[in-house]
Protein backbone atom coordinates (compact mmCIF):
# COMPACT_ATOMS: atom_id res chain seq x y z
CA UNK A 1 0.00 0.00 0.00
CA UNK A 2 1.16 3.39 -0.46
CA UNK A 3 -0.53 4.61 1.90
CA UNK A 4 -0.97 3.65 5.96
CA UNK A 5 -4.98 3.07 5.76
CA UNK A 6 -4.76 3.33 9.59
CA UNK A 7 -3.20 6.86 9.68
CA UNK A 8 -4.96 7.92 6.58
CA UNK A 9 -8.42 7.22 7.96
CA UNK A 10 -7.74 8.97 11.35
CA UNK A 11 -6.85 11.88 9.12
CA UNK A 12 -9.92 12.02 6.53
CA UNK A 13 -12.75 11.12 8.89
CA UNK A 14 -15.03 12.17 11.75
CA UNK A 15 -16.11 9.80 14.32
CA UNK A 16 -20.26 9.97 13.73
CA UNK A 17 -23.09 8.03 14.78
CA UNK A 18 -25.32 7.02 11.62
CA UNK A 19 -28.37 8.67 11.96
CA UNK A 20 -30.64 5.37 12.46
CA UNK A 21 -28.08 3.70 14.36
CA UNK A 22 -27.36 6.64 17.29
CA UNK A 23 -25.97 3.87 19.39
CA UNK A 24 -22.86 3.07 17.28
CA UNK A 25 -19.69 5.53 16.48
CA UNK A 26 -17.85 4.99 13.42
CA UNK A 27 -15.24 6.63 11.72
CA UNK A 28 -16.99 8.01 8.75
CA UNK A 29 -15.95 10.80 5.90
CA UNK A 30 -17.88 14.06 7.18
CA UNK A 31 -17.66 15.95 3.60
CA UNK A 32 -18.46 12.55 1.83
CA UNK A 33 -19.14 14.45 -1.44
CA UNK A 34 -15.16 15.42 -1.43
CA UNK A 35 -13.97 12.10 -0.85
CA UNK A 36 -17.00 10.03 -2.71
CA UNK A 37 -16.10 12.45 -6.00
CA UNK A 38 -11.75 11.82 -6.09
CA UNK A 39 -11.08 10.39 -9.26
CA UNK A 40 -10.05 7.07 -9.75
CA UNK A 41 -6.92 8.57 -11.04
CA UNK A 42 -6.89 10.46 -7.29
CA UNK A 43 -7.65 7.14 -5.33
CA UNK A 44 -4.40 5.16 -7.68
CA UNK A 45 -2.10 7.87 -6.48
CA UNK A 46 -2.76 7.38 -2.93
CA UNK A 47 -2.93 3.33 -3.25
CA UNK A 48 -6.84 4.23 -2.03
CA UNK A 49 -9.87 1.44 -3.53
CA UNK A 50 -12.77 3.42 -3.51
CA UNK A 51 -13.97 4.13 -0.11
CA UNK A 52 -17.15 1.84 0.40
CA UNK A 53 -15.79 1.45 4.55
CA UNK A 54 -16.04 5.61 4.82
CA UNK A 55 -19.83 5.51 4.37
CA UNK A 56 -23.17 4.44 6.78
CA UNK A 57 -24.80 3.06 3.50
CA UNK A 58 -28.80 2.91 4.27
CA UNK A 59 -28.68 -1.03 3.65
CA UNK A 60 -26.52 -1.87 6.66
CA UNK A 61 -27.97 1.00 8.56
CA UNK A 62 -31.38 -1.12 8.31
CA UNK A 63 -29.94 -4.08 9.32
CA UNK A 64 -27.87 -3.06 11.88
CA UNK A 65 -31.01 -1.26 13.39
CA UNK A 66 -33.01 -4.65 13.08
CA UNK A 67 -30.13 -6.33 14.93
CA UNK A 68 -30.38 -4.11 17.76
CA UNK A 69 -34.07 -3.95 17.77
CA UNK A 70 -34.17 -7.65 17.95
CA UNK A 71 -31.40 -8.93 20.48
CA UNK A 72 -32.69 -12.42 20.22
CA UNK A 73 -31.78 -12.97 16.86
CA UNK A 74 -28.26 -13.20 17.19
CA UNK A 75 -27.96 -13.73 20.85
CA UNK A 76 -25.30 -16.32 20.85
CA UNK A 77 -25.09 -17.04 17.51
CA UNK A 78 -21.56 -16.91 15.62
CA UNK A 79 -22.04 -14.04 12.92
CA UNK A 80 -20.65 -13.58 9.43
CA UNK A 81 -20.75 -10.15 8.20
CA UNK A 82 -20.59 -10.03 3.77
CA UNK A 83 -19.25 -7.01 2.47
CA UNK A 84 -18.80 -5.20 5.74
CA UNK A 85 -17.35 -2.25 4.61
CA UNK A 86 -17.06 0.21 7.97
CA UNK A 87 -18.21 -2.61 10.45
CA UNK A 88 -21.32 -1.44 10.99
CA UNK A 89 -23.39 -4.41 10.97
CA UNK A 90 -21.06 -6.53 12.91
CA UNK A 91 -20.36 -4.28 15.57
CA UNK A 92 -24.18 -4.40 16.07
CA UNK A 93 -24.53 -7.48 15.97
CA UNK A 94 -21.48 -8.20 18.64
CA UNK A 95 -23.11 -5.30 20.49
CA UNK A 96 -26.14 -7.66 20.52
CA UNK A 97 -24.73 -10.60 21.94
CA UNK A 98 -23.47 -12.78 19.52
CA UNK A 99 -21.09 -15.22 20.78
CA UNK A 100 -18.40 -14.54 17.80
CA UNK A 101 -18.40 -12.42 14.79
CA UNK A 102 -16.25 -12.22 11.49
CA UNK A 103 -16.53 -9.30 9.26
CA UNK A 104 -15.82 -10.37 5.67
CA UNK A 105 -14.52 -7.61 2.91
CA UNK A 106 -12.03 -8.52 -0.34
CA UNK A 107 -10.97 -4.59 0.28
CA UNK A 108 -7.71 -4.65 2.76
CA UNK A 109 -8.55 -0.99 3.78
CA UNK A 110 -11.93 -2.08 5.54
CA UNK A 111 -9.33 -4.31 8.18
CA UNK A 112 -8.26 -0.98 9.36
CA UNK A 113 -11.24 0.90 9.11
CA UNK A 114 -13.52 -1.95 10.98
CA UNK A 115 -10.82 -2.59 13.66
CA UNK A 116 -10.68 1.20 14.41
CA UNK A 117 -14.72 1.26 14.49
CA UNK A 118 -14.57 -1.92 16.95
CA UNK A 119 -11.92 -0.18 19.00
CA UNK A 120 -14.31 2.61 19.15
CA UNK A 121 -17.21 0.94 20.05
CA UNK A 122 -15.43 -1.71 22.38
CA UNK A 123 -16.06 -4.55 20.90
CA UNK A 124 -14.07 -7.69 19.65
CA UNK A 125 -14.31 -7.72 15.48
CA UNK A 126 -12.43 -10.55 13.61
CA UNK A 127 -11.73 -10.04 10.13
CA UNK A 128 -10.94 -12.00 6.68
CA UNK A 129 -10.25 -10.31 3.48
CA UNK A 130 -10.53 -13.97 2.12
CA UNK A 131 -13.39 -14.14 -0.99
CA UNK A 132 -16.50 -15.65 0.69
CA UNK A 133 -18.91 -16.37 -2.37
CA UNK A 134 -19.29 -20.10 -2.48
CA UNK A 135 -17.85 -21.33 0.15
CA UNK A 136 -19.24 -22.65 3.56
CA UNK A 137 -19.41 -21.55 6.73
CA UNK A 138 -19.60 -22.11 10.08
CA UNK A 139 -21.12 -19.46 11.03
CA UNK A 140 -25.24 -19.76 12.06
CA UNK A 141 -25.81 -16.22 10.75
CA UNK A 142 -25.34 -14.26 7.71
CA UNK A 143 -25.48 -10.77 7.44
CA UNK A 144 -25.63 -8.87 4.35
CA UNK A 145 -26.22 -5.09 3.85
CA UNK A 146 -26.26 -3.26 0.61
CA UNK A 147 -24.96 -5.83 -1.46
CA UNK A 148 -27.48 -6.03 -4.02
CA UNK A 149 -25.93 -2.72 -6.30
CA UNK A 150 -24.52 -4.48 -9.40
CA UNK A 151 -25.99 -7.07 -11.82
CA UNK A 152 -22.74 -9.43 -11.80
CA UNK A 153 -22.45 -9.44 -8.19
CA UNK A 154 -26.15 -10.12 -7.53
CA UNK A 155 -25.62 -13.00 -10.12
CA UNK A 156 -23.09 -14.87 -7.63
CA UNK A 157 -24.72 -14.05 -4.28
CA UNK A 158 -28.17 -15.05 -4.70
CA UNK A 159 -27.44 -19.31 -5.34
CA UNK A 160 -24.60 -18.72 -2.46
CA UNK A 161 -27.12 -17.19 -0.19
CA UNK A 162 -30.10 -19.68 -1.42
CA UNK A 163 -27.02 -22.67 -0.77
CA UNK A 164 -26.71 -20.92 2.51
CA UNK A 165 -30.14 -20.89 3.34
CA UNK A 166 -30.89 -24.28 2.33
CA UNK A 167 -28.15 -25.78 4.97
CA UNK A 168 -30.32 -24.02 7.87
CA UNK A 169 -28.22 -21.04 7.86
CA UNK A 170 -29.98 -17.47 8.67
CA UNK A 171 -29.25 -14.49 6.10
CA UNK A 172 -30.05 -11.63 6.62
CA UNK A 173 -30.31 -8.78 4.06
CA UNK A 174 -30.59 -4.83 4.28
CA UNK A 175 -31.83 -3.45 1.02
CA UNK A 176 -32.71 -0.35 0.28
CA UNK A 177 -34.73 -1.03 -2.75
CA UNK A 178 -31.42 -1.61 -5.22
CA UNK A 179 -32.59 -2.91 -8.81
CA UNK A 180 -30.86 -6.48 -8.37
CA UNK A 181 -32.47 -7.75 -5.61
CA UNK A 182 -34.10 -10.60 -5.60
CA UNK A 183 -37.42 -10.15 -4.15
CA UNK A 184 -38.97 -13.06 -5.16
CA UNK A 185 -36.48 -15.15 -3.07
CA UNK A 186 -37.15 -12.99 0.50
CA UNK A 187 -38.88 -12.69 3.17
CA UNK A 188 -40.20 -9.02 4.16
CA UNK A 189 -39.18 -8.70 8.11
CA UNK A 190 -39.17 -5.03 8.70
CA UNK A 191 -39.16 -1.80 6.76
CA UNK A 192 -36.89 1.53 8.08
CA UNK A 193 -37.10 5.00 6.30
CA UNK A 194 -33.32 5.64 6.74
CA UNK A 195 -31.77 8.98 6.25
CA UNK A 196 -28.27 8.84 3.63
CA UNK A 197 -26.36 11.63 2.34
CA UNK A 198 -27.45 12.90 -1.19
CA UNK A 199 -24.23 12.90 -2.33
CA UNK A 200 -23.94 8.95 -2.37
CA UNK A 201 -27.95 8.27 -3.25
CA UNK A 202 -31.17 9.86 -5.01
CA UNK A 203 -32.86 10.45 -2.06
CA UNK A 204 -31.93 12.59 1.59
CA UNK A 205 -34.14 9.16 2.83
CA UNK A 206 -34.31 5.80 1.32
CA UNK A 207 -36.79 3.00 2.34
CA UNK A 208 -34.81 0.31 3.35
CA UNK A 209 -36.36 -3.03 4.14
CA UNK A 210 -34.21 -6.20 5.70
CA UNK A 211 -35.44 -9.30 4.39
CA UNK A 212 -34.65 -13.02 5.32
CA UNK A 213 -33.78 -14.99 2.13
CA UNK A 214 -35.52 -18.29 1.34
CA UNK A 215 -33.94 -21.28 -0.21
């Protein structure tokens, strides 16, 4: 890396509290316009992937908020986080009382950004950069916010989740209404007007539902 992701994220954000998850601090960009609008050209020169762990996005803010809402759900339970991005999720869902959780993201920043955001919220966060898609797990939850943004992606995810779901695993999903997901295969279990930052979405508020997907 060219850059120290640890120093460099001390130096570009604010700690915040999402505004449907008060309960949580993260380290999140304040201007997120400025650092949302760098070039890729801007993020190369730095060694920066774009910044998906510097952002509350309103899918995980959803979940996390159903995870805290309902305790019970993960209450012992060993927790994977997909595409955790800042943490958000999983530091709910540790905050909750699940016995272990992993937070799972391909980009090596979020390890910095997530460990910083557990620090912060004192909790214990493990972390893989390891690819997930496919593959097993032994964890009894799955958590998955925002994920369902790009055609490809949804492509692979939805027969790993249904595979998931069909070995007695729970997932989880915070959507907030993106075109690729897959309705058909979920099960509505609550509904959240969450407020987001115009500068990332269409919307100062997107209706964000978290669904639990069938096999």
């Amino acid at each position: 890396m060219k850059t120290d992701p640890r120093t460099f994220i001390l130096a570009n954000t604010t700690l915040m509290r999402p505004p449907h998850v008060p309960e949580i601090r993260l380290h999140l960009a304040s201007e997120a316009h400025e650092l949302w609008q760098k070039t890729e050209e801007d993020l190369e020169e730095i060694g920066l992937p774009p910044p998906f762990w510097a952002f509350a996005w309103a899918g995980g803010q959803g979940l996390a908020r159903f995870v805290l809402d309902h305790p019970d759900v993960v209450a012992g339970k060993s927790v994977l986080d997909f595409a955790s991005g800042s943490g958000l999720v999983a530091i709910a869902a540790k905050l909750s009382g699940a016995s272990g959780v992993l937070a799972a993201d391909i980009d090596p920043w979020a390890e910095s950004a997530i460990a910083l955001n557990a620090l912060e919220n004192g909790v214990e966060i493990c972390f893989t950069s390891e690819n997930q898609i496919g593959r097993s797990t032994e964890a009894d939850i799955i958590l998955a916010g925002d994920v369902f943004y790009d055609r490809d992606f949804a492509d692979v995810l939805i027969p790993w989740f249904a595979a998931l779901a069909g070995e007695g695993k729970l997932v989880l999903v915070g959507d907030p209404g993106r075109s690729y997901c897959p309705r058909e295969r979920l099960e509505q279990l609550a509904v959240y007007e969450v407020p987001v930052t115009r500068a990332l979405e269409d919307s100062e508020v997107k209706r964000t539902t978290v669904w639990r997907f069938v096999s």
